[in-house]
N, C-alpha and C. Protein backbone atom coordinates (compact mmCIF):
# COMPACT_ATOMS: atom_id res chain seq x y z
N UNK A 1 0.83 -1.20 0.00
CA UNK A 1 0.00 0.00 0.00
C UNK A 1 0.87 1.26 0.00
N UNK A 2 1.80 1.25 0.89
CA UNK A 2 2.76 2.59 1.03
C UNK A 2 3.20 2.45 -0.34
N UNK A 3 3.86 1.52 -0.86
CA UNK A 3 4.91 1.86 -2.28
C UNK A 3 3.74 2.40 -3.73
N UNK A 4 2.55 1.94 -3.08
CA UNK A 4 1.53 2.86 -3.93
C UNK A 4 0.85 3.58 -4.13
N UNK A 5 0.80 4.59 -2.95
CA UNK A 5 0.82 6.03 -2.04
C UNK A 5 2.01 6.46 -2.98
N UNK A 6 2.85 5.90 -2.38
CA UNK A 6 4.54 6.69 -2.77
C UNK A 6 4.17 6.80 -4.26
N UNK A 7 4.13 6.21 -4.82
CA UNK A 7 3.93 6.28 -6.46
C UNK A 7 2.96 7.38 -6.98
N UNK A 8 1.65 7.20 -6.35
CA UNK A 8 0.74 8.12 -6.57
C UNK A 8 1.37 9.41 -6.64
N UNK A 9 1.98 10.08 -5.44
CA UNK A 9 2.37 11.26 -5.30
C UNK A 9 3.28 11.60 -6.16
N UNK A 10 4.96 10.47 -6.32
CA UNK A 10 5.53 10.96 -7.78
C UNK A 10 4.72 11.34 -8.58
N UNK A 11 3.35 10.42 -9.24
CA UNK A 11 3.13 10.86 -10.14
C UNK A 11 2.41 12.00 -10.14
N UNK A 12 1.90 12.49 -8.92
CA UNK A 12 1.27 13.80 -8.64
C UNK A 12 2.11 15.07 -9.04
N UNK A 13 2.95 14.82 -8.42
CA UNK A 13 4.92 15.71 -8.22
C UNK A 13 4.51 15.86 -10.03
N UNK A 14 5.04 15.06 -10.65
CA UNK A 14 5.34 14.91 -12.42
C UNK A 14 4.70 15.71 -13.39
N UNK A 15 3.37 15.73 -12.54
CA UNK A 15 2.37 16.43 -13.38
C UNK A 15 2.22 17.55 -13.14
N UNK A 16 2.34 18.31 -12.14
CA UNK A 16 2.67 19.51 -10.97
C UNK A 16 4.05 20.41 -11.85
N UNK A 17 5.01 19.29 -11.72
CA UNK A 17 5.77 20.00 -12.72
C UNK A 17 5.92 20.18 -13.92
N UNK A 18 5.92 19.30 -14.87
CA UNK A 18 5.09 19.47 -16.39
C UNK A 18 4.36 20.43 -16.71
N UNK A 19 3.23 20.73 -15.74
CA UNK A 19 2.54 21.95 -15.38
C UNK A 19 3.24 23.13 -15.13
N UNK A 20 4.26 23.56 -14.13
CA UNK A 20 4.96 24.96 -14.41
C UNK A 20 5.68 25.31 -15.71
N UNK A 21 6.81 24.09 -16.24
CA UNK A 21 7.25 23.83 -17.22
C UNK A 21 6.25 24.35 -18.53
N UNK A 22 5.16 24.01 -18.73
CA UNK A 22 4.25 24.92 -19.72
C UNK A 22 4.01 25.98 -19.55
N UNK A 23 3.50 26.18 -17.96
CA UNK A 23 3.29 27.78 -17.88
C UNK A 23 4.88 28.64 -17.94
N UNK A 24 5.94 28.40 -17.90
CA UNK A 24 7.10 28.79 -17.83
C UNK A 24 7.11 29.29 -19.26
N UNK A 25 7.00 28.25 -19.96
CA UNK A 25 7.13 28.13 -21.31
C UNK A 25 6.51 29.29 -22.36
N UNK A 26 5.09 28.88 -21.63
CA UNK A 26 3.95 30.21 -22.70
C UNK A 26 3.94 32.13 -22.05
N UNK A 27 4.74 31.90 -20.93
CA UNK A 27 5.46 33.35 -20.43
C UNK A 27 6.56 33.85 -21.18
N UNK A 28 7.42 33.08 -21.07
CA UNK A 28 8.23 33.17 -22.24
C UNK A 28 8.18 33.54 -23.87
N UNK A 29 7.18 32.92 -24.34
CA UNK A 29 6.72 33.54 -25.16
C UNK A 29 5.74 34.57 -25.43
N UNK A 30 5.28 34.85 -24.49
CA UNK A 30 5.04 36.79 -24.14
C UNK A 30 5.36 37.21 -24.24
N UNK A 31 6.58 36.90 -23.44
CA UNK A 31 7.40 38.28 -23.28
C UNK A 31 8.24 38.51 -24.64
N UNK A 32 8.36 37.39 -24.83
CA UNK A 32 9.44 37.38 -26.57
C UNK A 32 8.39 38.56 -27.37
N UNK A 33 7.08 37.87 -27.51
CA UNK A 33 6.59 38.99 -28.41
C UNK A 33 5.84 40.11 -28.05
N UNK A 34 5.90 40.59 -26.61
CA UNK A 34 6.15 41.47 -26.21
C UNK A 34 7.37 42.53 -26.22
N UNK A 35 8.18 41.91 -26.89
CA UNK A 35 9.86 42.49 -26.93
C UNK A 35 10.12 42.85 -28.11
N UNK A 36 9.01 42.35 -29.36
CA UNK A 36 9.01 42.08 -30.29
C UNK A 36 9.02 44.24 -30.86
N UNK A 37 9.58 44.35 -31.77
CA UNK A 37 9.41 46.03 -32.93
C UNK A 37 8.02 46.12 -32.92
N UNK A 38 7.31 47.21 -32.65
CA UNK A 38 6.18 47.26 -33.18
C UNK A 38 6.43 47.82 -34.86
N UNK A 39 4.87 47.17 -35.55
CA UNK A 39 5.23 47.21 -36.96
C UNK A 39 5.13 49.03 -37.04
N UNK A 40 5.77 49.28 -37.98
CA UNK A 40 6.09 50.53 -38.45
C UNK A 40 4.24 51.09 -38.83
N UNK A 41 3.63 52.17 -38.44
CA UNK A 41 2.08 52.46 -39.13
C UNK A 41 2.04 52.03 -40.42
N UNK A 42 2.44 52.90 -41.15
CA UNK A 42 2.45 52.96 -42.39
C UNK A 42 3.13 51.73 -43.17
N UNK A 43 3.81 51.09 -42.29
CA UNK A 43 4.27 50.35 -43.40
C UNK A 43 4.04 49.62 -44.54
N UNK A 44 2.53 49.16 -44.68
CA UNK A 44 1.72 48.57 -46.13
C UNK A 44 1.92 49.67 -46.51
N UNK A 45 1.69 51.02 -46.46
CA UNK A 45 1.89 52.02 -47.75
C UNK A 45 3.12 51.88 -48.17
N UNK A 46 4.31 51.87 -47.19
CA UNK A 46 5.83 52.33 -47.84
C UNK A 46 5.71 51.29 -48.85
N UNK A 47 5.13 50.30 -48.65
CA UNK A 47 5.50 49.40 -49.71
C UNK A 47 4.80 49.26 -50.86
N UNK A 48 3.58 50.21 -51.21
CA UNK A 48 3.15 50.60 -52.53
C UNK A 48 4.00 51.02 -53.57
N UNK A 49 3.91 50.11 -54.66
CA UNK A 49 4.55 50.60 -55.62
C UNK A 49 4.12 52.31 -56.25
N UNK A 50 5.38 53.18 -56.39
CA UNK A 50 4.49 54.35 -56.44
C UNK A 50 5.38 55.16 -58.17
N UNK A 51 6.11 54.20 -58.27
CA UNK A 51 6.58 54.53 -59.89
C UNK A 51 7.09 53.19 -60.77
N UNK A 52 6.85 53.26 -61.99
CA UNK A 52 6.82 51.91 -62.90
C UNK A 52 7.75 52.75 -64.08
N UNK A 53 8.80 52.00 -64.79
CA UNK A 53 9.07 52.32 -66.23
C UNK A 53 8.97 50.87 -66.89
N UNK A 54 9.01 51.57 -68.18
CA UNK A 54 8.66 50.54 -69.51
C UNK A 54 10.03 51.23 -70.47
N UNK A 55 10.93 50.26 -70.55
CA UNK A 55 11.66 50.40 -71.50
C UNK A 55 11.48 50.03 -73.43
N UNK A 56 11.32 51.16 -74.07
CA UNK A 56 10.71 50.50 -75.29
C UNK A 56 11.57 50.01 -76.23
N UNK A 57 11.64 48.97 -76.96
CA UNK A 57 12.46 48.06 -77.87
C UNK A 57 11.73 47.90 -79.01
N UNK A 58 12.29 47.90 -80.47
CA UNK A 58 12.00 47.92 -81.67
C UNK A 58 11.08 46.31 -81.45
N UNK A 59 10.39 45.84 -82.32
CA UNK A 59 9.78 44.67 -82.48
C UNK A 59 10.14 44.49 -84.12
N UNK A 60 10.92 43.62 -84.65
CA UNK A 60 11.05 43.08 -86.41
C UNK A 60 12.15 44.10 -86.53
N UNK A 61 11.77 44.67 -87.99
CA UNK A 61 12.97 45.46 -88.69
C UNK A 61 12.01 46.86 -88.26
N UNK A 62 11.30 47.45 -87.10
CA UNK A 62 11.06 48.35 -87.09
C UNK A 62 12.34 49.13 -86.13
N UNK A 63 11.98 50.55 -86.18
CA UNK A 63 13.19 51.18 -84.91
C UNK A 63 13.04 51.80 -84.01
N UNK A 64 11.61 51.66 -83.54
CA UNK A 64 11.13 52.52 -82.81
C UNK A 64 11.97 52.35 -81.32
N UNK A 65 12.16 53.35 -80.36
CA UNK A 65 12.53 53.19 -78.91
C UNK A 65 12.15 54.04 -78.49
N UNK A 66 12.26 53.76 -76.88
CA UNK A 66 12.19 55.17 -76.02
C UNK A 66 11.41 54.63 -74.46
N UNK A 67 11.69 55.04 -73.59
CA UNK A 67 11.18 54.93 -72.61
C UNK A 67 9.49 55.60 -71.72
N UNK A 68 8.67 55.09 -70.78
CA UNK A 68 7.64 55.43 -70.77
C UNK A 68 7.58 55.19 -69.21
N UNK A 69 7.43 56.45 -68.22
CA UNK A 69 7.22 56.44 -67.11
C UNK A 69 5.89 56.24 -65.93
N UNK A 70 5.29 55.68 -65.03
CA UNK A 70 4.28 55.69 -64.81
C UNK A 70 4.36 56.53 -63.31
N UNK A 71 3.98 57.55 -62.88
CA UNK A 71 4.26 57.91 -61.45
C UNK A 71 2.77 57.67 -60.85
N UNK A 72 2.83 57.77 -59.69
CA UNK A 72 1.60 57.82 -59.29
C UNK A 72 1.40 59.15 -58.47
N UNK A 73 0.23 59.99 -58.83
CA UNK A 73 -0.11 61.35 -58.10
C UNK A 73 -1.47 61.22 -57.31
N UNK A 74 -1.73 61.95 -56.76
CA UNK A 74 -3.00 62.28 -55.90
C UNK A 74 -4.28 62.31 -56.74
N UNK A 75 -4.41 62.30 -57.93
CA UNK A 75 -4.95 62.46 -58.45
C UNK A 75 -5.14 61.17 -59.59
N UNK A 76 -4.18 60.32 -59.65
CA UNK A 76 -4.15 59.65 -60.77
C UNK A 76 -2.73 58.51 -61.03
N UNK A 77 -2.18 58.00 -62.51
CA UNK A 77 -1.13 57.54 -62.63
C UNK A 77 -0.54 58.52 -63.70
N UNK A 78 0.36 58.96 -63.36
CA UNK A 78 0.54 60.34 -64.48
C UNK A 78 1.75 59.43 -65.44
N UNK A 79 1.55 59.31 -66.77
CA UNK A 79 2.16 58.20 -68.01
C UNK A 79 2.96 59.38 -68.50
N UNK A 80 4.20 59.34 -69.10
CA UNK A 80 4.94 59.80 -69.62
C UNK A 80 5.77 59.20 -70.75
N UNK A 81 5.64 59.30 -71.72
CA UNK A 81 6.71 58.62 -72.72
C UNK A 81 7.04 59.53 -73.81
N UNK A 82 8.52 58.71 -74.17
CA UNK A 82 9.28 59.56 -75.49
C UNK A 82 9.56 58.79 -76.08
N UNK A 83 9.23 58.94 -77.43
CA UNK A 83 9.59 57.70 -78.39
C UNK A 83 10.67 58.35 -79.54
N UNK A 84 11.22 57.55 -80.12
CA UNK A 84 11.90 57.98 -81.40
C UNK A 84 11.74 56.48 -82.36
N UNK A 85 12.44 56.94 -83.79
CA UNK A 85 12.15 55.84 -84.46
C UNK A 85 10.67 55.59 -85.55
N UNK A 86 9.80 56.57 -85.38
CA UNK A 86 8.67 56.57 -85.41
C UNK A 86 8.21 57.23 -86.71
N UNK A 87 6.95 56.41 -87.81
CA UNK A 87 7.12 56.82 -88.97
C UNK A 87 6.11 58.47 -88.35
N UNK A 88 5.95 59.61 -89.28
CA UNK A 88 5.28 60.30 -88.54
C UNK A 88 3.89 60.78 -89.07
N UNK A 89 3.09 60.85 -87.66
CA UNK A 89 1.47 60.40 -87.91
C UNK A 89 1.12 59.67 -86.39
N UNK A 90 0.37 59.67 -86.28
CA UNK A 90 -0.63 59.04 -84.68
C UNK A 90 -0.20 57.37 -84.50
N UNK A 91 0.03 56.51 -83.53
CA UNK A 91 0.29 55.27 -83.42
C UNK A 91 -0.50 55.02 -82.70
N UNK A 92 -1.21 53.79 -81.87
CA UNK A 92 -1.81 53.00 -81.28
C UNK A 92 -0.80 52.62 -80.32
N UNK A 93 -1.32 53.39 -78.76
CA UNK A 93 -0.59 53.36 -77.44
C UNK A 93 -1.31 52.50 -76.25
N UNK A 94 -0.58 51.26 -76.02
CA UNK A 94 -1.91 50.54 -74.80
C UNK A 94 -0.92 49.95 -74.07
N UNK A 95 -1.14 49.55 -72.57
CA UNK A 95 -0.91 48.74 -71.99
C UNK A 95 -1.18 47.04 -72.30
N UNK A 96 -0.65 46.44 -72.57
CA UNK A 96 -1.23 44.90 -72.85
C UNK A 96 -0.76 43.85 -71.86
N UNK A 97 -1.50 42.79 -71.83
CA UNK A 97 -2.30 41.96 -70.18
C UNK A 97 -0.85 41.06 -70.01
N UNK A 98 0.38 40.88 -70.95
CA UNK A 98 1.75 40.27 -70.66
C UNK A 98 2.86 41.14 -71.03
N UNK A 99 3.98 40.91 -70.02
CA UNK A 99 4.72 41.41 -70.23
C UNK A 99 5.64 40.72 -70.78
N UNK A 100 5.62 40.17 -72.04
CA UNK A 100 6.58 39.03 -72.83
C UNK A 100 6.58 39.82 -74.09
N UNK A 101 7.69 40.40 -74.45
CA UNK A 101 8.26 41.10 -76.11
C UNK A 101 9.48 40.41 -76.58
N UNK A 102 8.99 38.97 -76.58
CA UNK A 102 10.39 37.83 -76.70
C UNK A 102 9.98 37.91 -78.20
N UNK A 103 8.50 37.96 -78.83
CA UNK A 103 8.61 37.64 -80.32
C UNK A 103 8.36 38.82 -81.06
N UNK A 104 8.99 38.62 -82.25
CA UNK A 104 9.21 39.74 -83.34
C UNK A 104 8.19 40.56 -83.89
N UNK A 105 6.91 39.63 -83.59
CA UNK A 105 5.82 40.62 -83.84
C UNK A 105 4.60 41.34 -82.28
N UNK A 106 5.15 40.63 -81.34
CA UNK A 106 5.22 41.29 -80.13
C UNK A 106 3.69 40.27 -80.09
N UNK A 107 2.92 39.49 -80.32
CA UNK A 107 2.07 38.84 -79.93
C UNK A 107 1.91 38.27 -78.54
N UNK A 108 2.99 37.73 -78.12
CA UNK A 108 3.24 37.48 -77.15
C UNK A 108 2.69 38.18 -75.95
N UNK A 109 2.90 38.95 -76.07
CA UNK A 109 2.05 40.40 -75.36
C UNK A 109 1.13 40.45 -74.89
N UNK A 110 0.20 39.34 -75.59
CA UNK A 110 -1.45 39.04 -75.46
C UNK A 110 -2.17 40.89 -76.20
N UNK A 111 -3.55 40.40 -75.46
CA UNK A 111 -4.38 41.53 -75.40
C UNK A 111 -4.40 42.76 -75.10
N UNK A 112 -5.07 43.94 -74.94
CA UNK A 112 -4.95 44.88 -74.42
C UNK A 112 -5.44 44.63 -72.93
N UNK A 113 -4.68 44.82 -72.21
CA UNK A 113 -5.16 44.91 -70.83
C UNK A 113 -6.45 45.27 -70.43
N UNK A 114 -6.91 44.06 -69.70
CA UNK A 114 -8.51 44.63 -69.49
C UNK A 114 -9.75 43.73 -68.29
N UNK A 115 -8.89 43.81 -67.34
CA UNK A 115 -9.13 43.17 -66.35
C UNK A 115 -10.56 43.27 -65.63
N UNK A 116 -11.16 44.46 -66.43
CA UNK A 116 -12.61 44.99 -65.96
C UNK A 116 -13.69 44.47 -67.39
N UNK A 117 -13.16 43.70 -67.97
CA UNK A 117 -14.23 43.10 -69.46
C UNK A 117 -14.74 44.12 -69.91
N UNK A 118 -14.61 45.52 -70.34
CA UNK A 118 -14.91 46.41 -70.91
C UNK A 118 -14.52 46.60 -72.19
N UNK A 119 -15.64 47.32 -73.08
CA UNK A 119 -15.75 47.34 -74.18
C UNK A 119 -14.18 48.34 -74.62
N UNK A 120 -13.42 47.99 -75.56
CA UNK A 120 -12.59 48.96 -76.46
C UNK A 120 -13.15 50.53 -76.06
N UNK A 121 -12.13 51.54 -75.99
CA UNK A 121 -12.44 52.87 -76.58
C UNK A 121 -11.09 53.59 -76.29
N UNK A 122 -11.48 55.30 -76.39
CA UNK A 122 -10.58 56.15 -76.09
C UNK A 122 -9.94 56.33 -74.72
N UNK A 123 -9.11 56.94 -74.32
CA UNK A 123 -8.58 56.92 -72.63
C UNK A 123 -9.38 57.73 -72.08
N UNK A 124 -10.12 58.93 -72.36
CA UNK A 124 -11.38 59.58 -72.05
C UNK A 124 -12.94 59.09 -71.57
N UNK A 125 -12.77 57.80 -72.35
CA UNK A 125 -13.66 57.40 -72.61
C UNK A 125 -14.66 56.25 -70.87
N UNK A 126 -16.23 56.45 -71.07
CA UNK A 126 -16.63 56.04 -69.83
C UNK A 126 -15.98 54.32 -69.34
N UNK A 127 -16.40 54.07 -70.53
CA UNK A 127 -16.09 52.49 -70.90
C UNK A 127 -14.90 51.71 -71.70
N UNK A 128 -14.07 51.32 -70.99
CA UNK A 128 -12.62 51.41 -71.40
C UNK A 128 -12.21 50.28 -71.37
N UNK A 129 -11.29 49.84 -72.00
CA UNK A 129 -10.04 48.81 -71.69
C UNK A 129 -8.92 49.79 -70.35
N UNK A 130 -8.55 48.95 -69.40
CA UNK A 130 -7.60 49.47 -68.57
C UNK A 130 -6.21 50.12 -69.36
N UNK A 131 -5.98 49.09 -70.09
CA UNK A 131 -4.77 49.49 -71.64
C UNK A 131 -5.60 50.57 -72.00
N UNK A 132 -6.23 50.90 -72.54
CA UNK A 132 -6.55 51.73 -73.93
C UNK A 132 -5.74 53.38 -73.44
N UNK A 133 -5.18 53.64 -73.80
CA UNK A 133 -4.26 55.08 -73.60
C UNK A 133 -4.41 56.07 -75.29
N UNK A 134 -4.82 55.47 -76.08
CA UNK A 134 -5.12 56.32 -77.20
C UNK A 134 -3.80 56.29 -78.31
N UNK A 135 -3.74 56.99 -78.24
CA UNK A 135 -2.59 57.35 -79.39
C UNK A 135 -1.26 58.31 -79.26
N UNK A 136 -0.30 58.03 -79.47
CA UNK A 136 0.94 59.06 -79.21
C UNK A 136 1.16 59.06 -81.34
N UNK A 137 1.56 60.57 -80.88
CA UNK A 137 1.90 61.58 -82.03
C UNK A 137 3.27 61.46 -82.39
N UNK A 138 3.67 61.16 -83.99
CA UNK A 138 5.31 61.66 -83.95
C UNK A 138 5.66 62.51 -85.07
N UNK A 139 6.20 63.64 -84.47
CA UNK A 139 6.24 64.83 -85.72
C UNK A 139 7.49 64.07 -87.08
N UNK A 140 7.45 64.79 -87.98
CA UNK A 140 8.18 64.63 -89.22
C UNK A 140 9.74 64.27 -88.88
N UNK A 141 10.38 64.05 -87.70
CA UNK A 141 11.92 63.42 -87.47
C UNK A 141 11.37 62.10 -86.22
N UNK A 142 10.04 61.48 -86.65
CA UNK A 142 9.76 60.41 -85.74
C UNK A 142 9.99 60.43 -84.61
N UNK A 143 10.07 61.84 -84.12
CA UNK A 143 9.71 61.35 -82.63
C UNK A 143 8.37 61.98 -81.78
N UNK A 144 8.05 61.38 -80.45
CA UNK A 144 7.08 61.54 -80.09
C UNK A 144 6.99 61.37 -78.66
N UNK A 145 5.92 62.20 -78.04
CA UNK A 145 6.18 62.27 -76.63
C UNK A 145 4.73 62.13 -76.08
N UNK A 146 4.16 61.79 -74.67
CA UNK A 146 2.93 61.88 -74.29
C UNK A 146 2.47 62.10 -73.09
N UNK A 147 2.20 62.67 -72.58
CA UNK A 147 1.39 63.01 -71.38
C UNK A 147 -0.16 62.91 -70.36
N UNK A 148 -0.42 62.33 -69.88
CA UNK A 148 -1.61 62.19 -69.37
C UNK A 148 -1.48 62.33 -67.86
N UNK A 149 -2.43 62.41 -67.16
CA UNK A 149 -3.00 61.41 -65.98
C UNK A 149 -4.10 60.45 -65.70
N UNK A 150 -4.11 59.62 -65.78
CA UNK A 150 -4.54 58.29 -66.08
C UNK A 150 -5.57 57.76 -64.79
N UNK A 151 -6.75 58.12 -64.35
CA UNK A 151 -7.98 57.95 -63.44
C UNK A 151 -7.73 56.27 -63.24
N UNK A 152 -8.06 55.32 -64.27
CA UNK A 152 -8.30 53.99 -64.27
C UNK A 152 -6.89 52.97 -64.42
N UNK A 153 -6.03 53.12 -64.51
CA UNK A 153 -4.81 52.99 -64.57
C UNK A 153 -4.36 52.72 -62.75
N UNK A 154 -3.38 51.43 -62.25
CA UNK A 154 -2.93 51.40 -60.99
C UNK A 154 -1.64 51.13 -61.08
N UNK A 155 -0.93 51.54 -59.94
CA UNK A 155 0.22 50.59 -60.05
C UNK A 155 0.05 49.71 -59.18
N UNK A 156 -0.97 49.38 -57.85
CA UNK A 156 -1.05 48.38 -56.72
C UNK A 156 -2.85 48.29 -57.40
N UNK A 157 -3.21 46.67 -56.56
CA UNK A 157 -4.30 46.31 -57.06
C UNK A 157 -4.68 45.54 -58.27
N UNK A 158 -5.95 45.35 -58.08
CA UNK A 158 -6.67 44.46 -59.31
C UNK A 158 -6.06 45.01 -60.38
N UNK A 159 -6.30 46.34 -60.74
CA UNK A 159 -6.08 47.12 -62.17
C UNK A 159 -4.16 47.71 -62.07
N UNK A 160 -3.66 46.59 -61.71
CA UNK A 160 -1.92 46.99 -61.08
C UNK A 160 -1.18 46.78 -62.45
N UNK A 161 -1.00 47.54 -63.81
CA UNK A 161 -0.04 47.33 -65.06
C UNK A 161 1.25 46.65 -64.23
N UNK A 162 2.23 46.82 -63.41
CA UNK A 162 3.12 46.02 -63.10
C UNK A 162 3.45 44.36 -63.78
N UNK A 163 4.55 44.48 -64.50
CA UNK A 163 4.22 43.03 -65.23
C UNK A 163 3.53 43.21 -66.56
N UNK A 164 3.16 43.93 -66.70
CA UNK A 164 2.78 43.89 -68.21
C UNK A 164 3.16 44.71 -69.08
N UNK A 165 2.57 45.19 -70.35
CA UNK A 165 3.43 45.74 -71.01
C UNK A 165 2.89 46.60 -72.18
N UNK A 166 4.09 47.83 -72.01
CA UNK A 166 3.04 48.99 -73.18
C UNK A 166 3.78 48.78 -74.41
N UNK A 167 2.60 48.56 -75.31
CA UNK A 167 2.78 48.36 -77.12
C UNK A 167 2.68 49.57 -78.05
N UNK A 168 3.20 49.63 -78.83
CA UNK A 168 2.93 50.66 -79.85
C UNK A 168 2.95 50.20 -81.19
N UNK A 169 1.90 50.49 -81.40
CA UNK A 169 1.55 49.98 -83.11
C UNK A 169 2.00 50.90 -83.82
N UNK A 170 1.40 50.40 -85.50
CA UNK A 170 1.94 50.77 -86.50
C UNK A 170 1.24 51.98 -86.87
N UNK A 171 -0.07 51.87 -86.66
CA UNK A 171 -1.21 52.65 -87.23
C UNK A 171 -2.23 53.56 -86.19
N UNK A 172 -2.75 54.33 -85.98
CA UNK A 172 -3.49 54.55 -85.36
C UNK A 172 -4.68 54.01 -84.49
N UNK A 173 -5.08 54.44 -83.17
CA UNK A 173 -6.09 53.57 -82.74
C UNK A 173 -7.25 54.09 -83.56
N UNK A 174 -8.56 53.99 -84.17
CA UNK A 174 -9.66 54.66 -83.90
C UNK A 174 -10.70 54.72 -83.10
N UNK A 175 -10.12 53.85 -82.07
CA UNK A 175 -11.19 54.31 -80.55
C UNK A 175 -12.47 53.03 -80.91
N UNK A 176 -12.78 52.76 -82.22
CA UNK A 176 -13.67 51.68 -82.46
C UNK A 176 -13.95 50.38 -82.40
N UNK A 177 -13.20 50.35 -83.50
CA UNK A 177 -13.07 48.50 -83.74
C UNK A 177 -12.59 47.85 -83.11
N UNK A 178 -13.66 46.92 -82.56
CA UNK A 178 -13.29 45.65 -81.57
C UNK A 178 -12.60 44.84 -81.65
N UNK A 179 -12.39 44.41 -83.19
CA UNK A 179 -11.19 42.96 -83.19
C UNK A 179 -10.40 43.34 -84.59
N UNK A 180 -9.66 43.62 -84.72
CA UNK A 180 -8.75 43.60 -83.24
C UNK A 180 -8.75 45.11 -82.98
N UNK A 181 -8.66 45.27 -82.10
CA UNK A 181 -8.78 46.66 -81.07
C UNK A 181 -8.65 47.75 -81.84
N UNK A 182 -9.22 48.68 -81.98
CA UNK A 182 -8.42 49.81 -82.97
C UNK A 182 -8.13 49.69 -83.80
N UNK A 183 -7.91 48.66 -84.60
CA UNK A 183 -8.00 48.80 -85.66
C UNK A 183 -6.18 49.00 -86.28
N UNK A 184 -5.19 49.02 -85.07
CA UNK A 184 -4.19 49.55 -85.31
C UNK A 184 -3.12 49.18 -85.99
N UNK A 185 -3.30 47.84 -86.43
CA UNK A 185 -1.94 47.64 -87.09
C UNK A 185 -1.23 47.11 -86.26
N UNK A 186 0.00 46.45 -86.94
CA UNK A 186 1.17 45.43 -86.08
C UNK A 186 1.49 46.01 -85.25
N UNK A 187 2.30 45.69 -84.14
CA UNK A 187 2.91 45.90 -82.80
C UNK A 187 4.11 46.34 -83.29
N UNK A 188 4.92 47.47 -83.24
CA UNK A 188 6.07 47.87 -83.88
C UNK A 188 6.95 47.81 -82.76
N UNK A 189 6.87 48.09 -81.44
CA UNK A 189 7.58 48.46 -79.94
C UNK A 189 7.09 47.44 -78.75
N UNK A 190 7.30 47.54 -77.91
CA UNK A 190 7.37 46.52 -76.99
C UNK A 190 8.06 46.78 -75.59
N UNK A 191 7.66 47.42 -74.33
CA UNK A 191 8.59 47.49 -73.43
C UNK A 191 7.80 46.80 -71.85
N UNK A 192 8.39 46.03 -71.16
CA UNK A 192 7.88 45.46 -69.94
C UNK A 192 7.64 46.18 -68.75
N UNK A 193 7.18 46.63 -68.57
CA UNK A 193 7.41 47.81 -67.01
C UNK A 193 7.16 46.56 -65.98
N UNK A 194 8.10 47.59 -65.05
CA UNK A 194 8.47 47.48 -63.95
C UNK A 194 8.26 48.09 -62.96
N UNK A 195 8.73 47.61 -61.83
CA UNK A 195 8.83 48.76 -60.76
C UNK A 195 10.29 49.47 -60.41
N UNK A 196 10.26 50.89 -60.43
CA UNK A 196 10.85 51.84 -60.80
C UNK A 196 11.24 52.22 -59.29
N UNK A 197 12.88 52.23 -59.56
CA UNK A 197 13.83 52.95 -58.21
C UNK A 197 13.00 53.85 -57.84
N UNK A 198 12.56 54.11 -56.76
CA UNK A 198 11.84 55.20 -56.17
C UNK A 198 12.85 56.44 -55.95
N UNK A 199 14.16 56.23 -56.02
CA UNK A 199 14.90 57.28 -56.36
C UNK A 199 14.54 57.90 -57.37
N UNK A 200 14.27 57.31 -58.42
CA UNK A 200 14.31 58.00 -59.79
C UNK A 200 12.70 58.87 -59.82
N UNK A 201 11.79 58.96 -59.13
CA UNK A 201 11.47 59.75 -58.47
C UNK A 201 11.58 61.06 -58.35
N UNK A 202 12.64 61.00 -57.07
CA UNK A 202 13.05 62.20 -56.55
C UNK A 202 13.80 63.04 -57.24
N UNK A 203 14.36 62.28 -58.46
CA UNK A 203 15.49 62.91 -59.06
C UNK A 203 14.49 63.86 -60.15
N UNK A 204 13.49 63.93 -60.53
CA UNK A 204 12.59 64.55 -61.54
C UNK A 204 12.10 65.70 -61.01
């Protein structure tokens, strides 16, 4: 009987301690993440992408180049590009849904960006492709420049261009024709945007 008294109580003792041993344990980890940085407020914003470039590259035996900036303002995504290379006359300017300009006629590219199933039109326009940006101009020594601020356009989010990629055709958009889009003619240019040194930024 005693040696099973005696036993009982070890095993009383065992469990008694096992028992501080956890509570020891889950204090410990309190205090760890109690000790822990609090996260910075803002920090999901710092990490908004808040500028994109698109480097532009000829597509075939065309020569078009030039680079195309995306910032983001209070108001909008403000697009900037300069092209050279360019026959001169209006081209067909869009964002499209890949950023792949591995093939010569830039297909690869896919579609015009359009993540909201909206009908084709102008960048003005109510009912849009997220791509559709309209047309950039290039005077009589092919080159050409463009300016907007861009309402429907993101760089974070559903409607986020990041990864994809702005095209420039041969021909003009006319804001109309559905298939293929505008109506515009081959893909002459091709550049992938990215996300853009936030230095480069500050430096403007």
């Amino acid at each position: 009987m005693r040696s099973r008294t005696w036993m009982a109580v070890v095993a009383g003792l065992a469990v008694v301690v096992v028992g501080f041993q956890f509570l020891a344990a889950q204090s410990q980890v309190s205090v760890a993440k109690a000790a822990e940085p609090a996260a910075a407020p803002h920090a999901q914003e710092m990490s908004k992408v808040t500028m994109a470039v698109a480097v532009v590259h000829a597509l075939g035996d065309h020569k078009v180049k030039g680079k195309v900036t995306f910032t983001q303002k209070d108001d909008g995504v403000e697009i900037v590009a300069e092209l050279t290379g360019l026959t001169p006359g209006e081209h067909g300017f869009h964002v499209h849904e890949f950023g792949d300009c591995s093939m010569a006629d830039g297909k690869c590219a896919g579609g015009h960006f359009n993540p909201t199933g909206m009908p084709h039109g102008g960048p003005d326009d109510a009912k849009r492709h997220v791509g559709d940006l309209g047309n950039i101009k290039a005077d009589d020594s092919g080159k050409a420049t463009y300016k907007r601020v861009d309402k429907l356009i993101s760089l974070n989010g559903s409607n986020s261009i990041i990864g994809r990629s702005v095209i420039v055709h041969a021909k003009a958009d006319d804001f109309k024709t559905q298939q293929p889009p505008g109506n515009a003619g081959d893909r002459i240019g091709c550049g992938t945007i990215g996300i853009a040194d936030p230095k480069m930024q500050m430096a403007h």
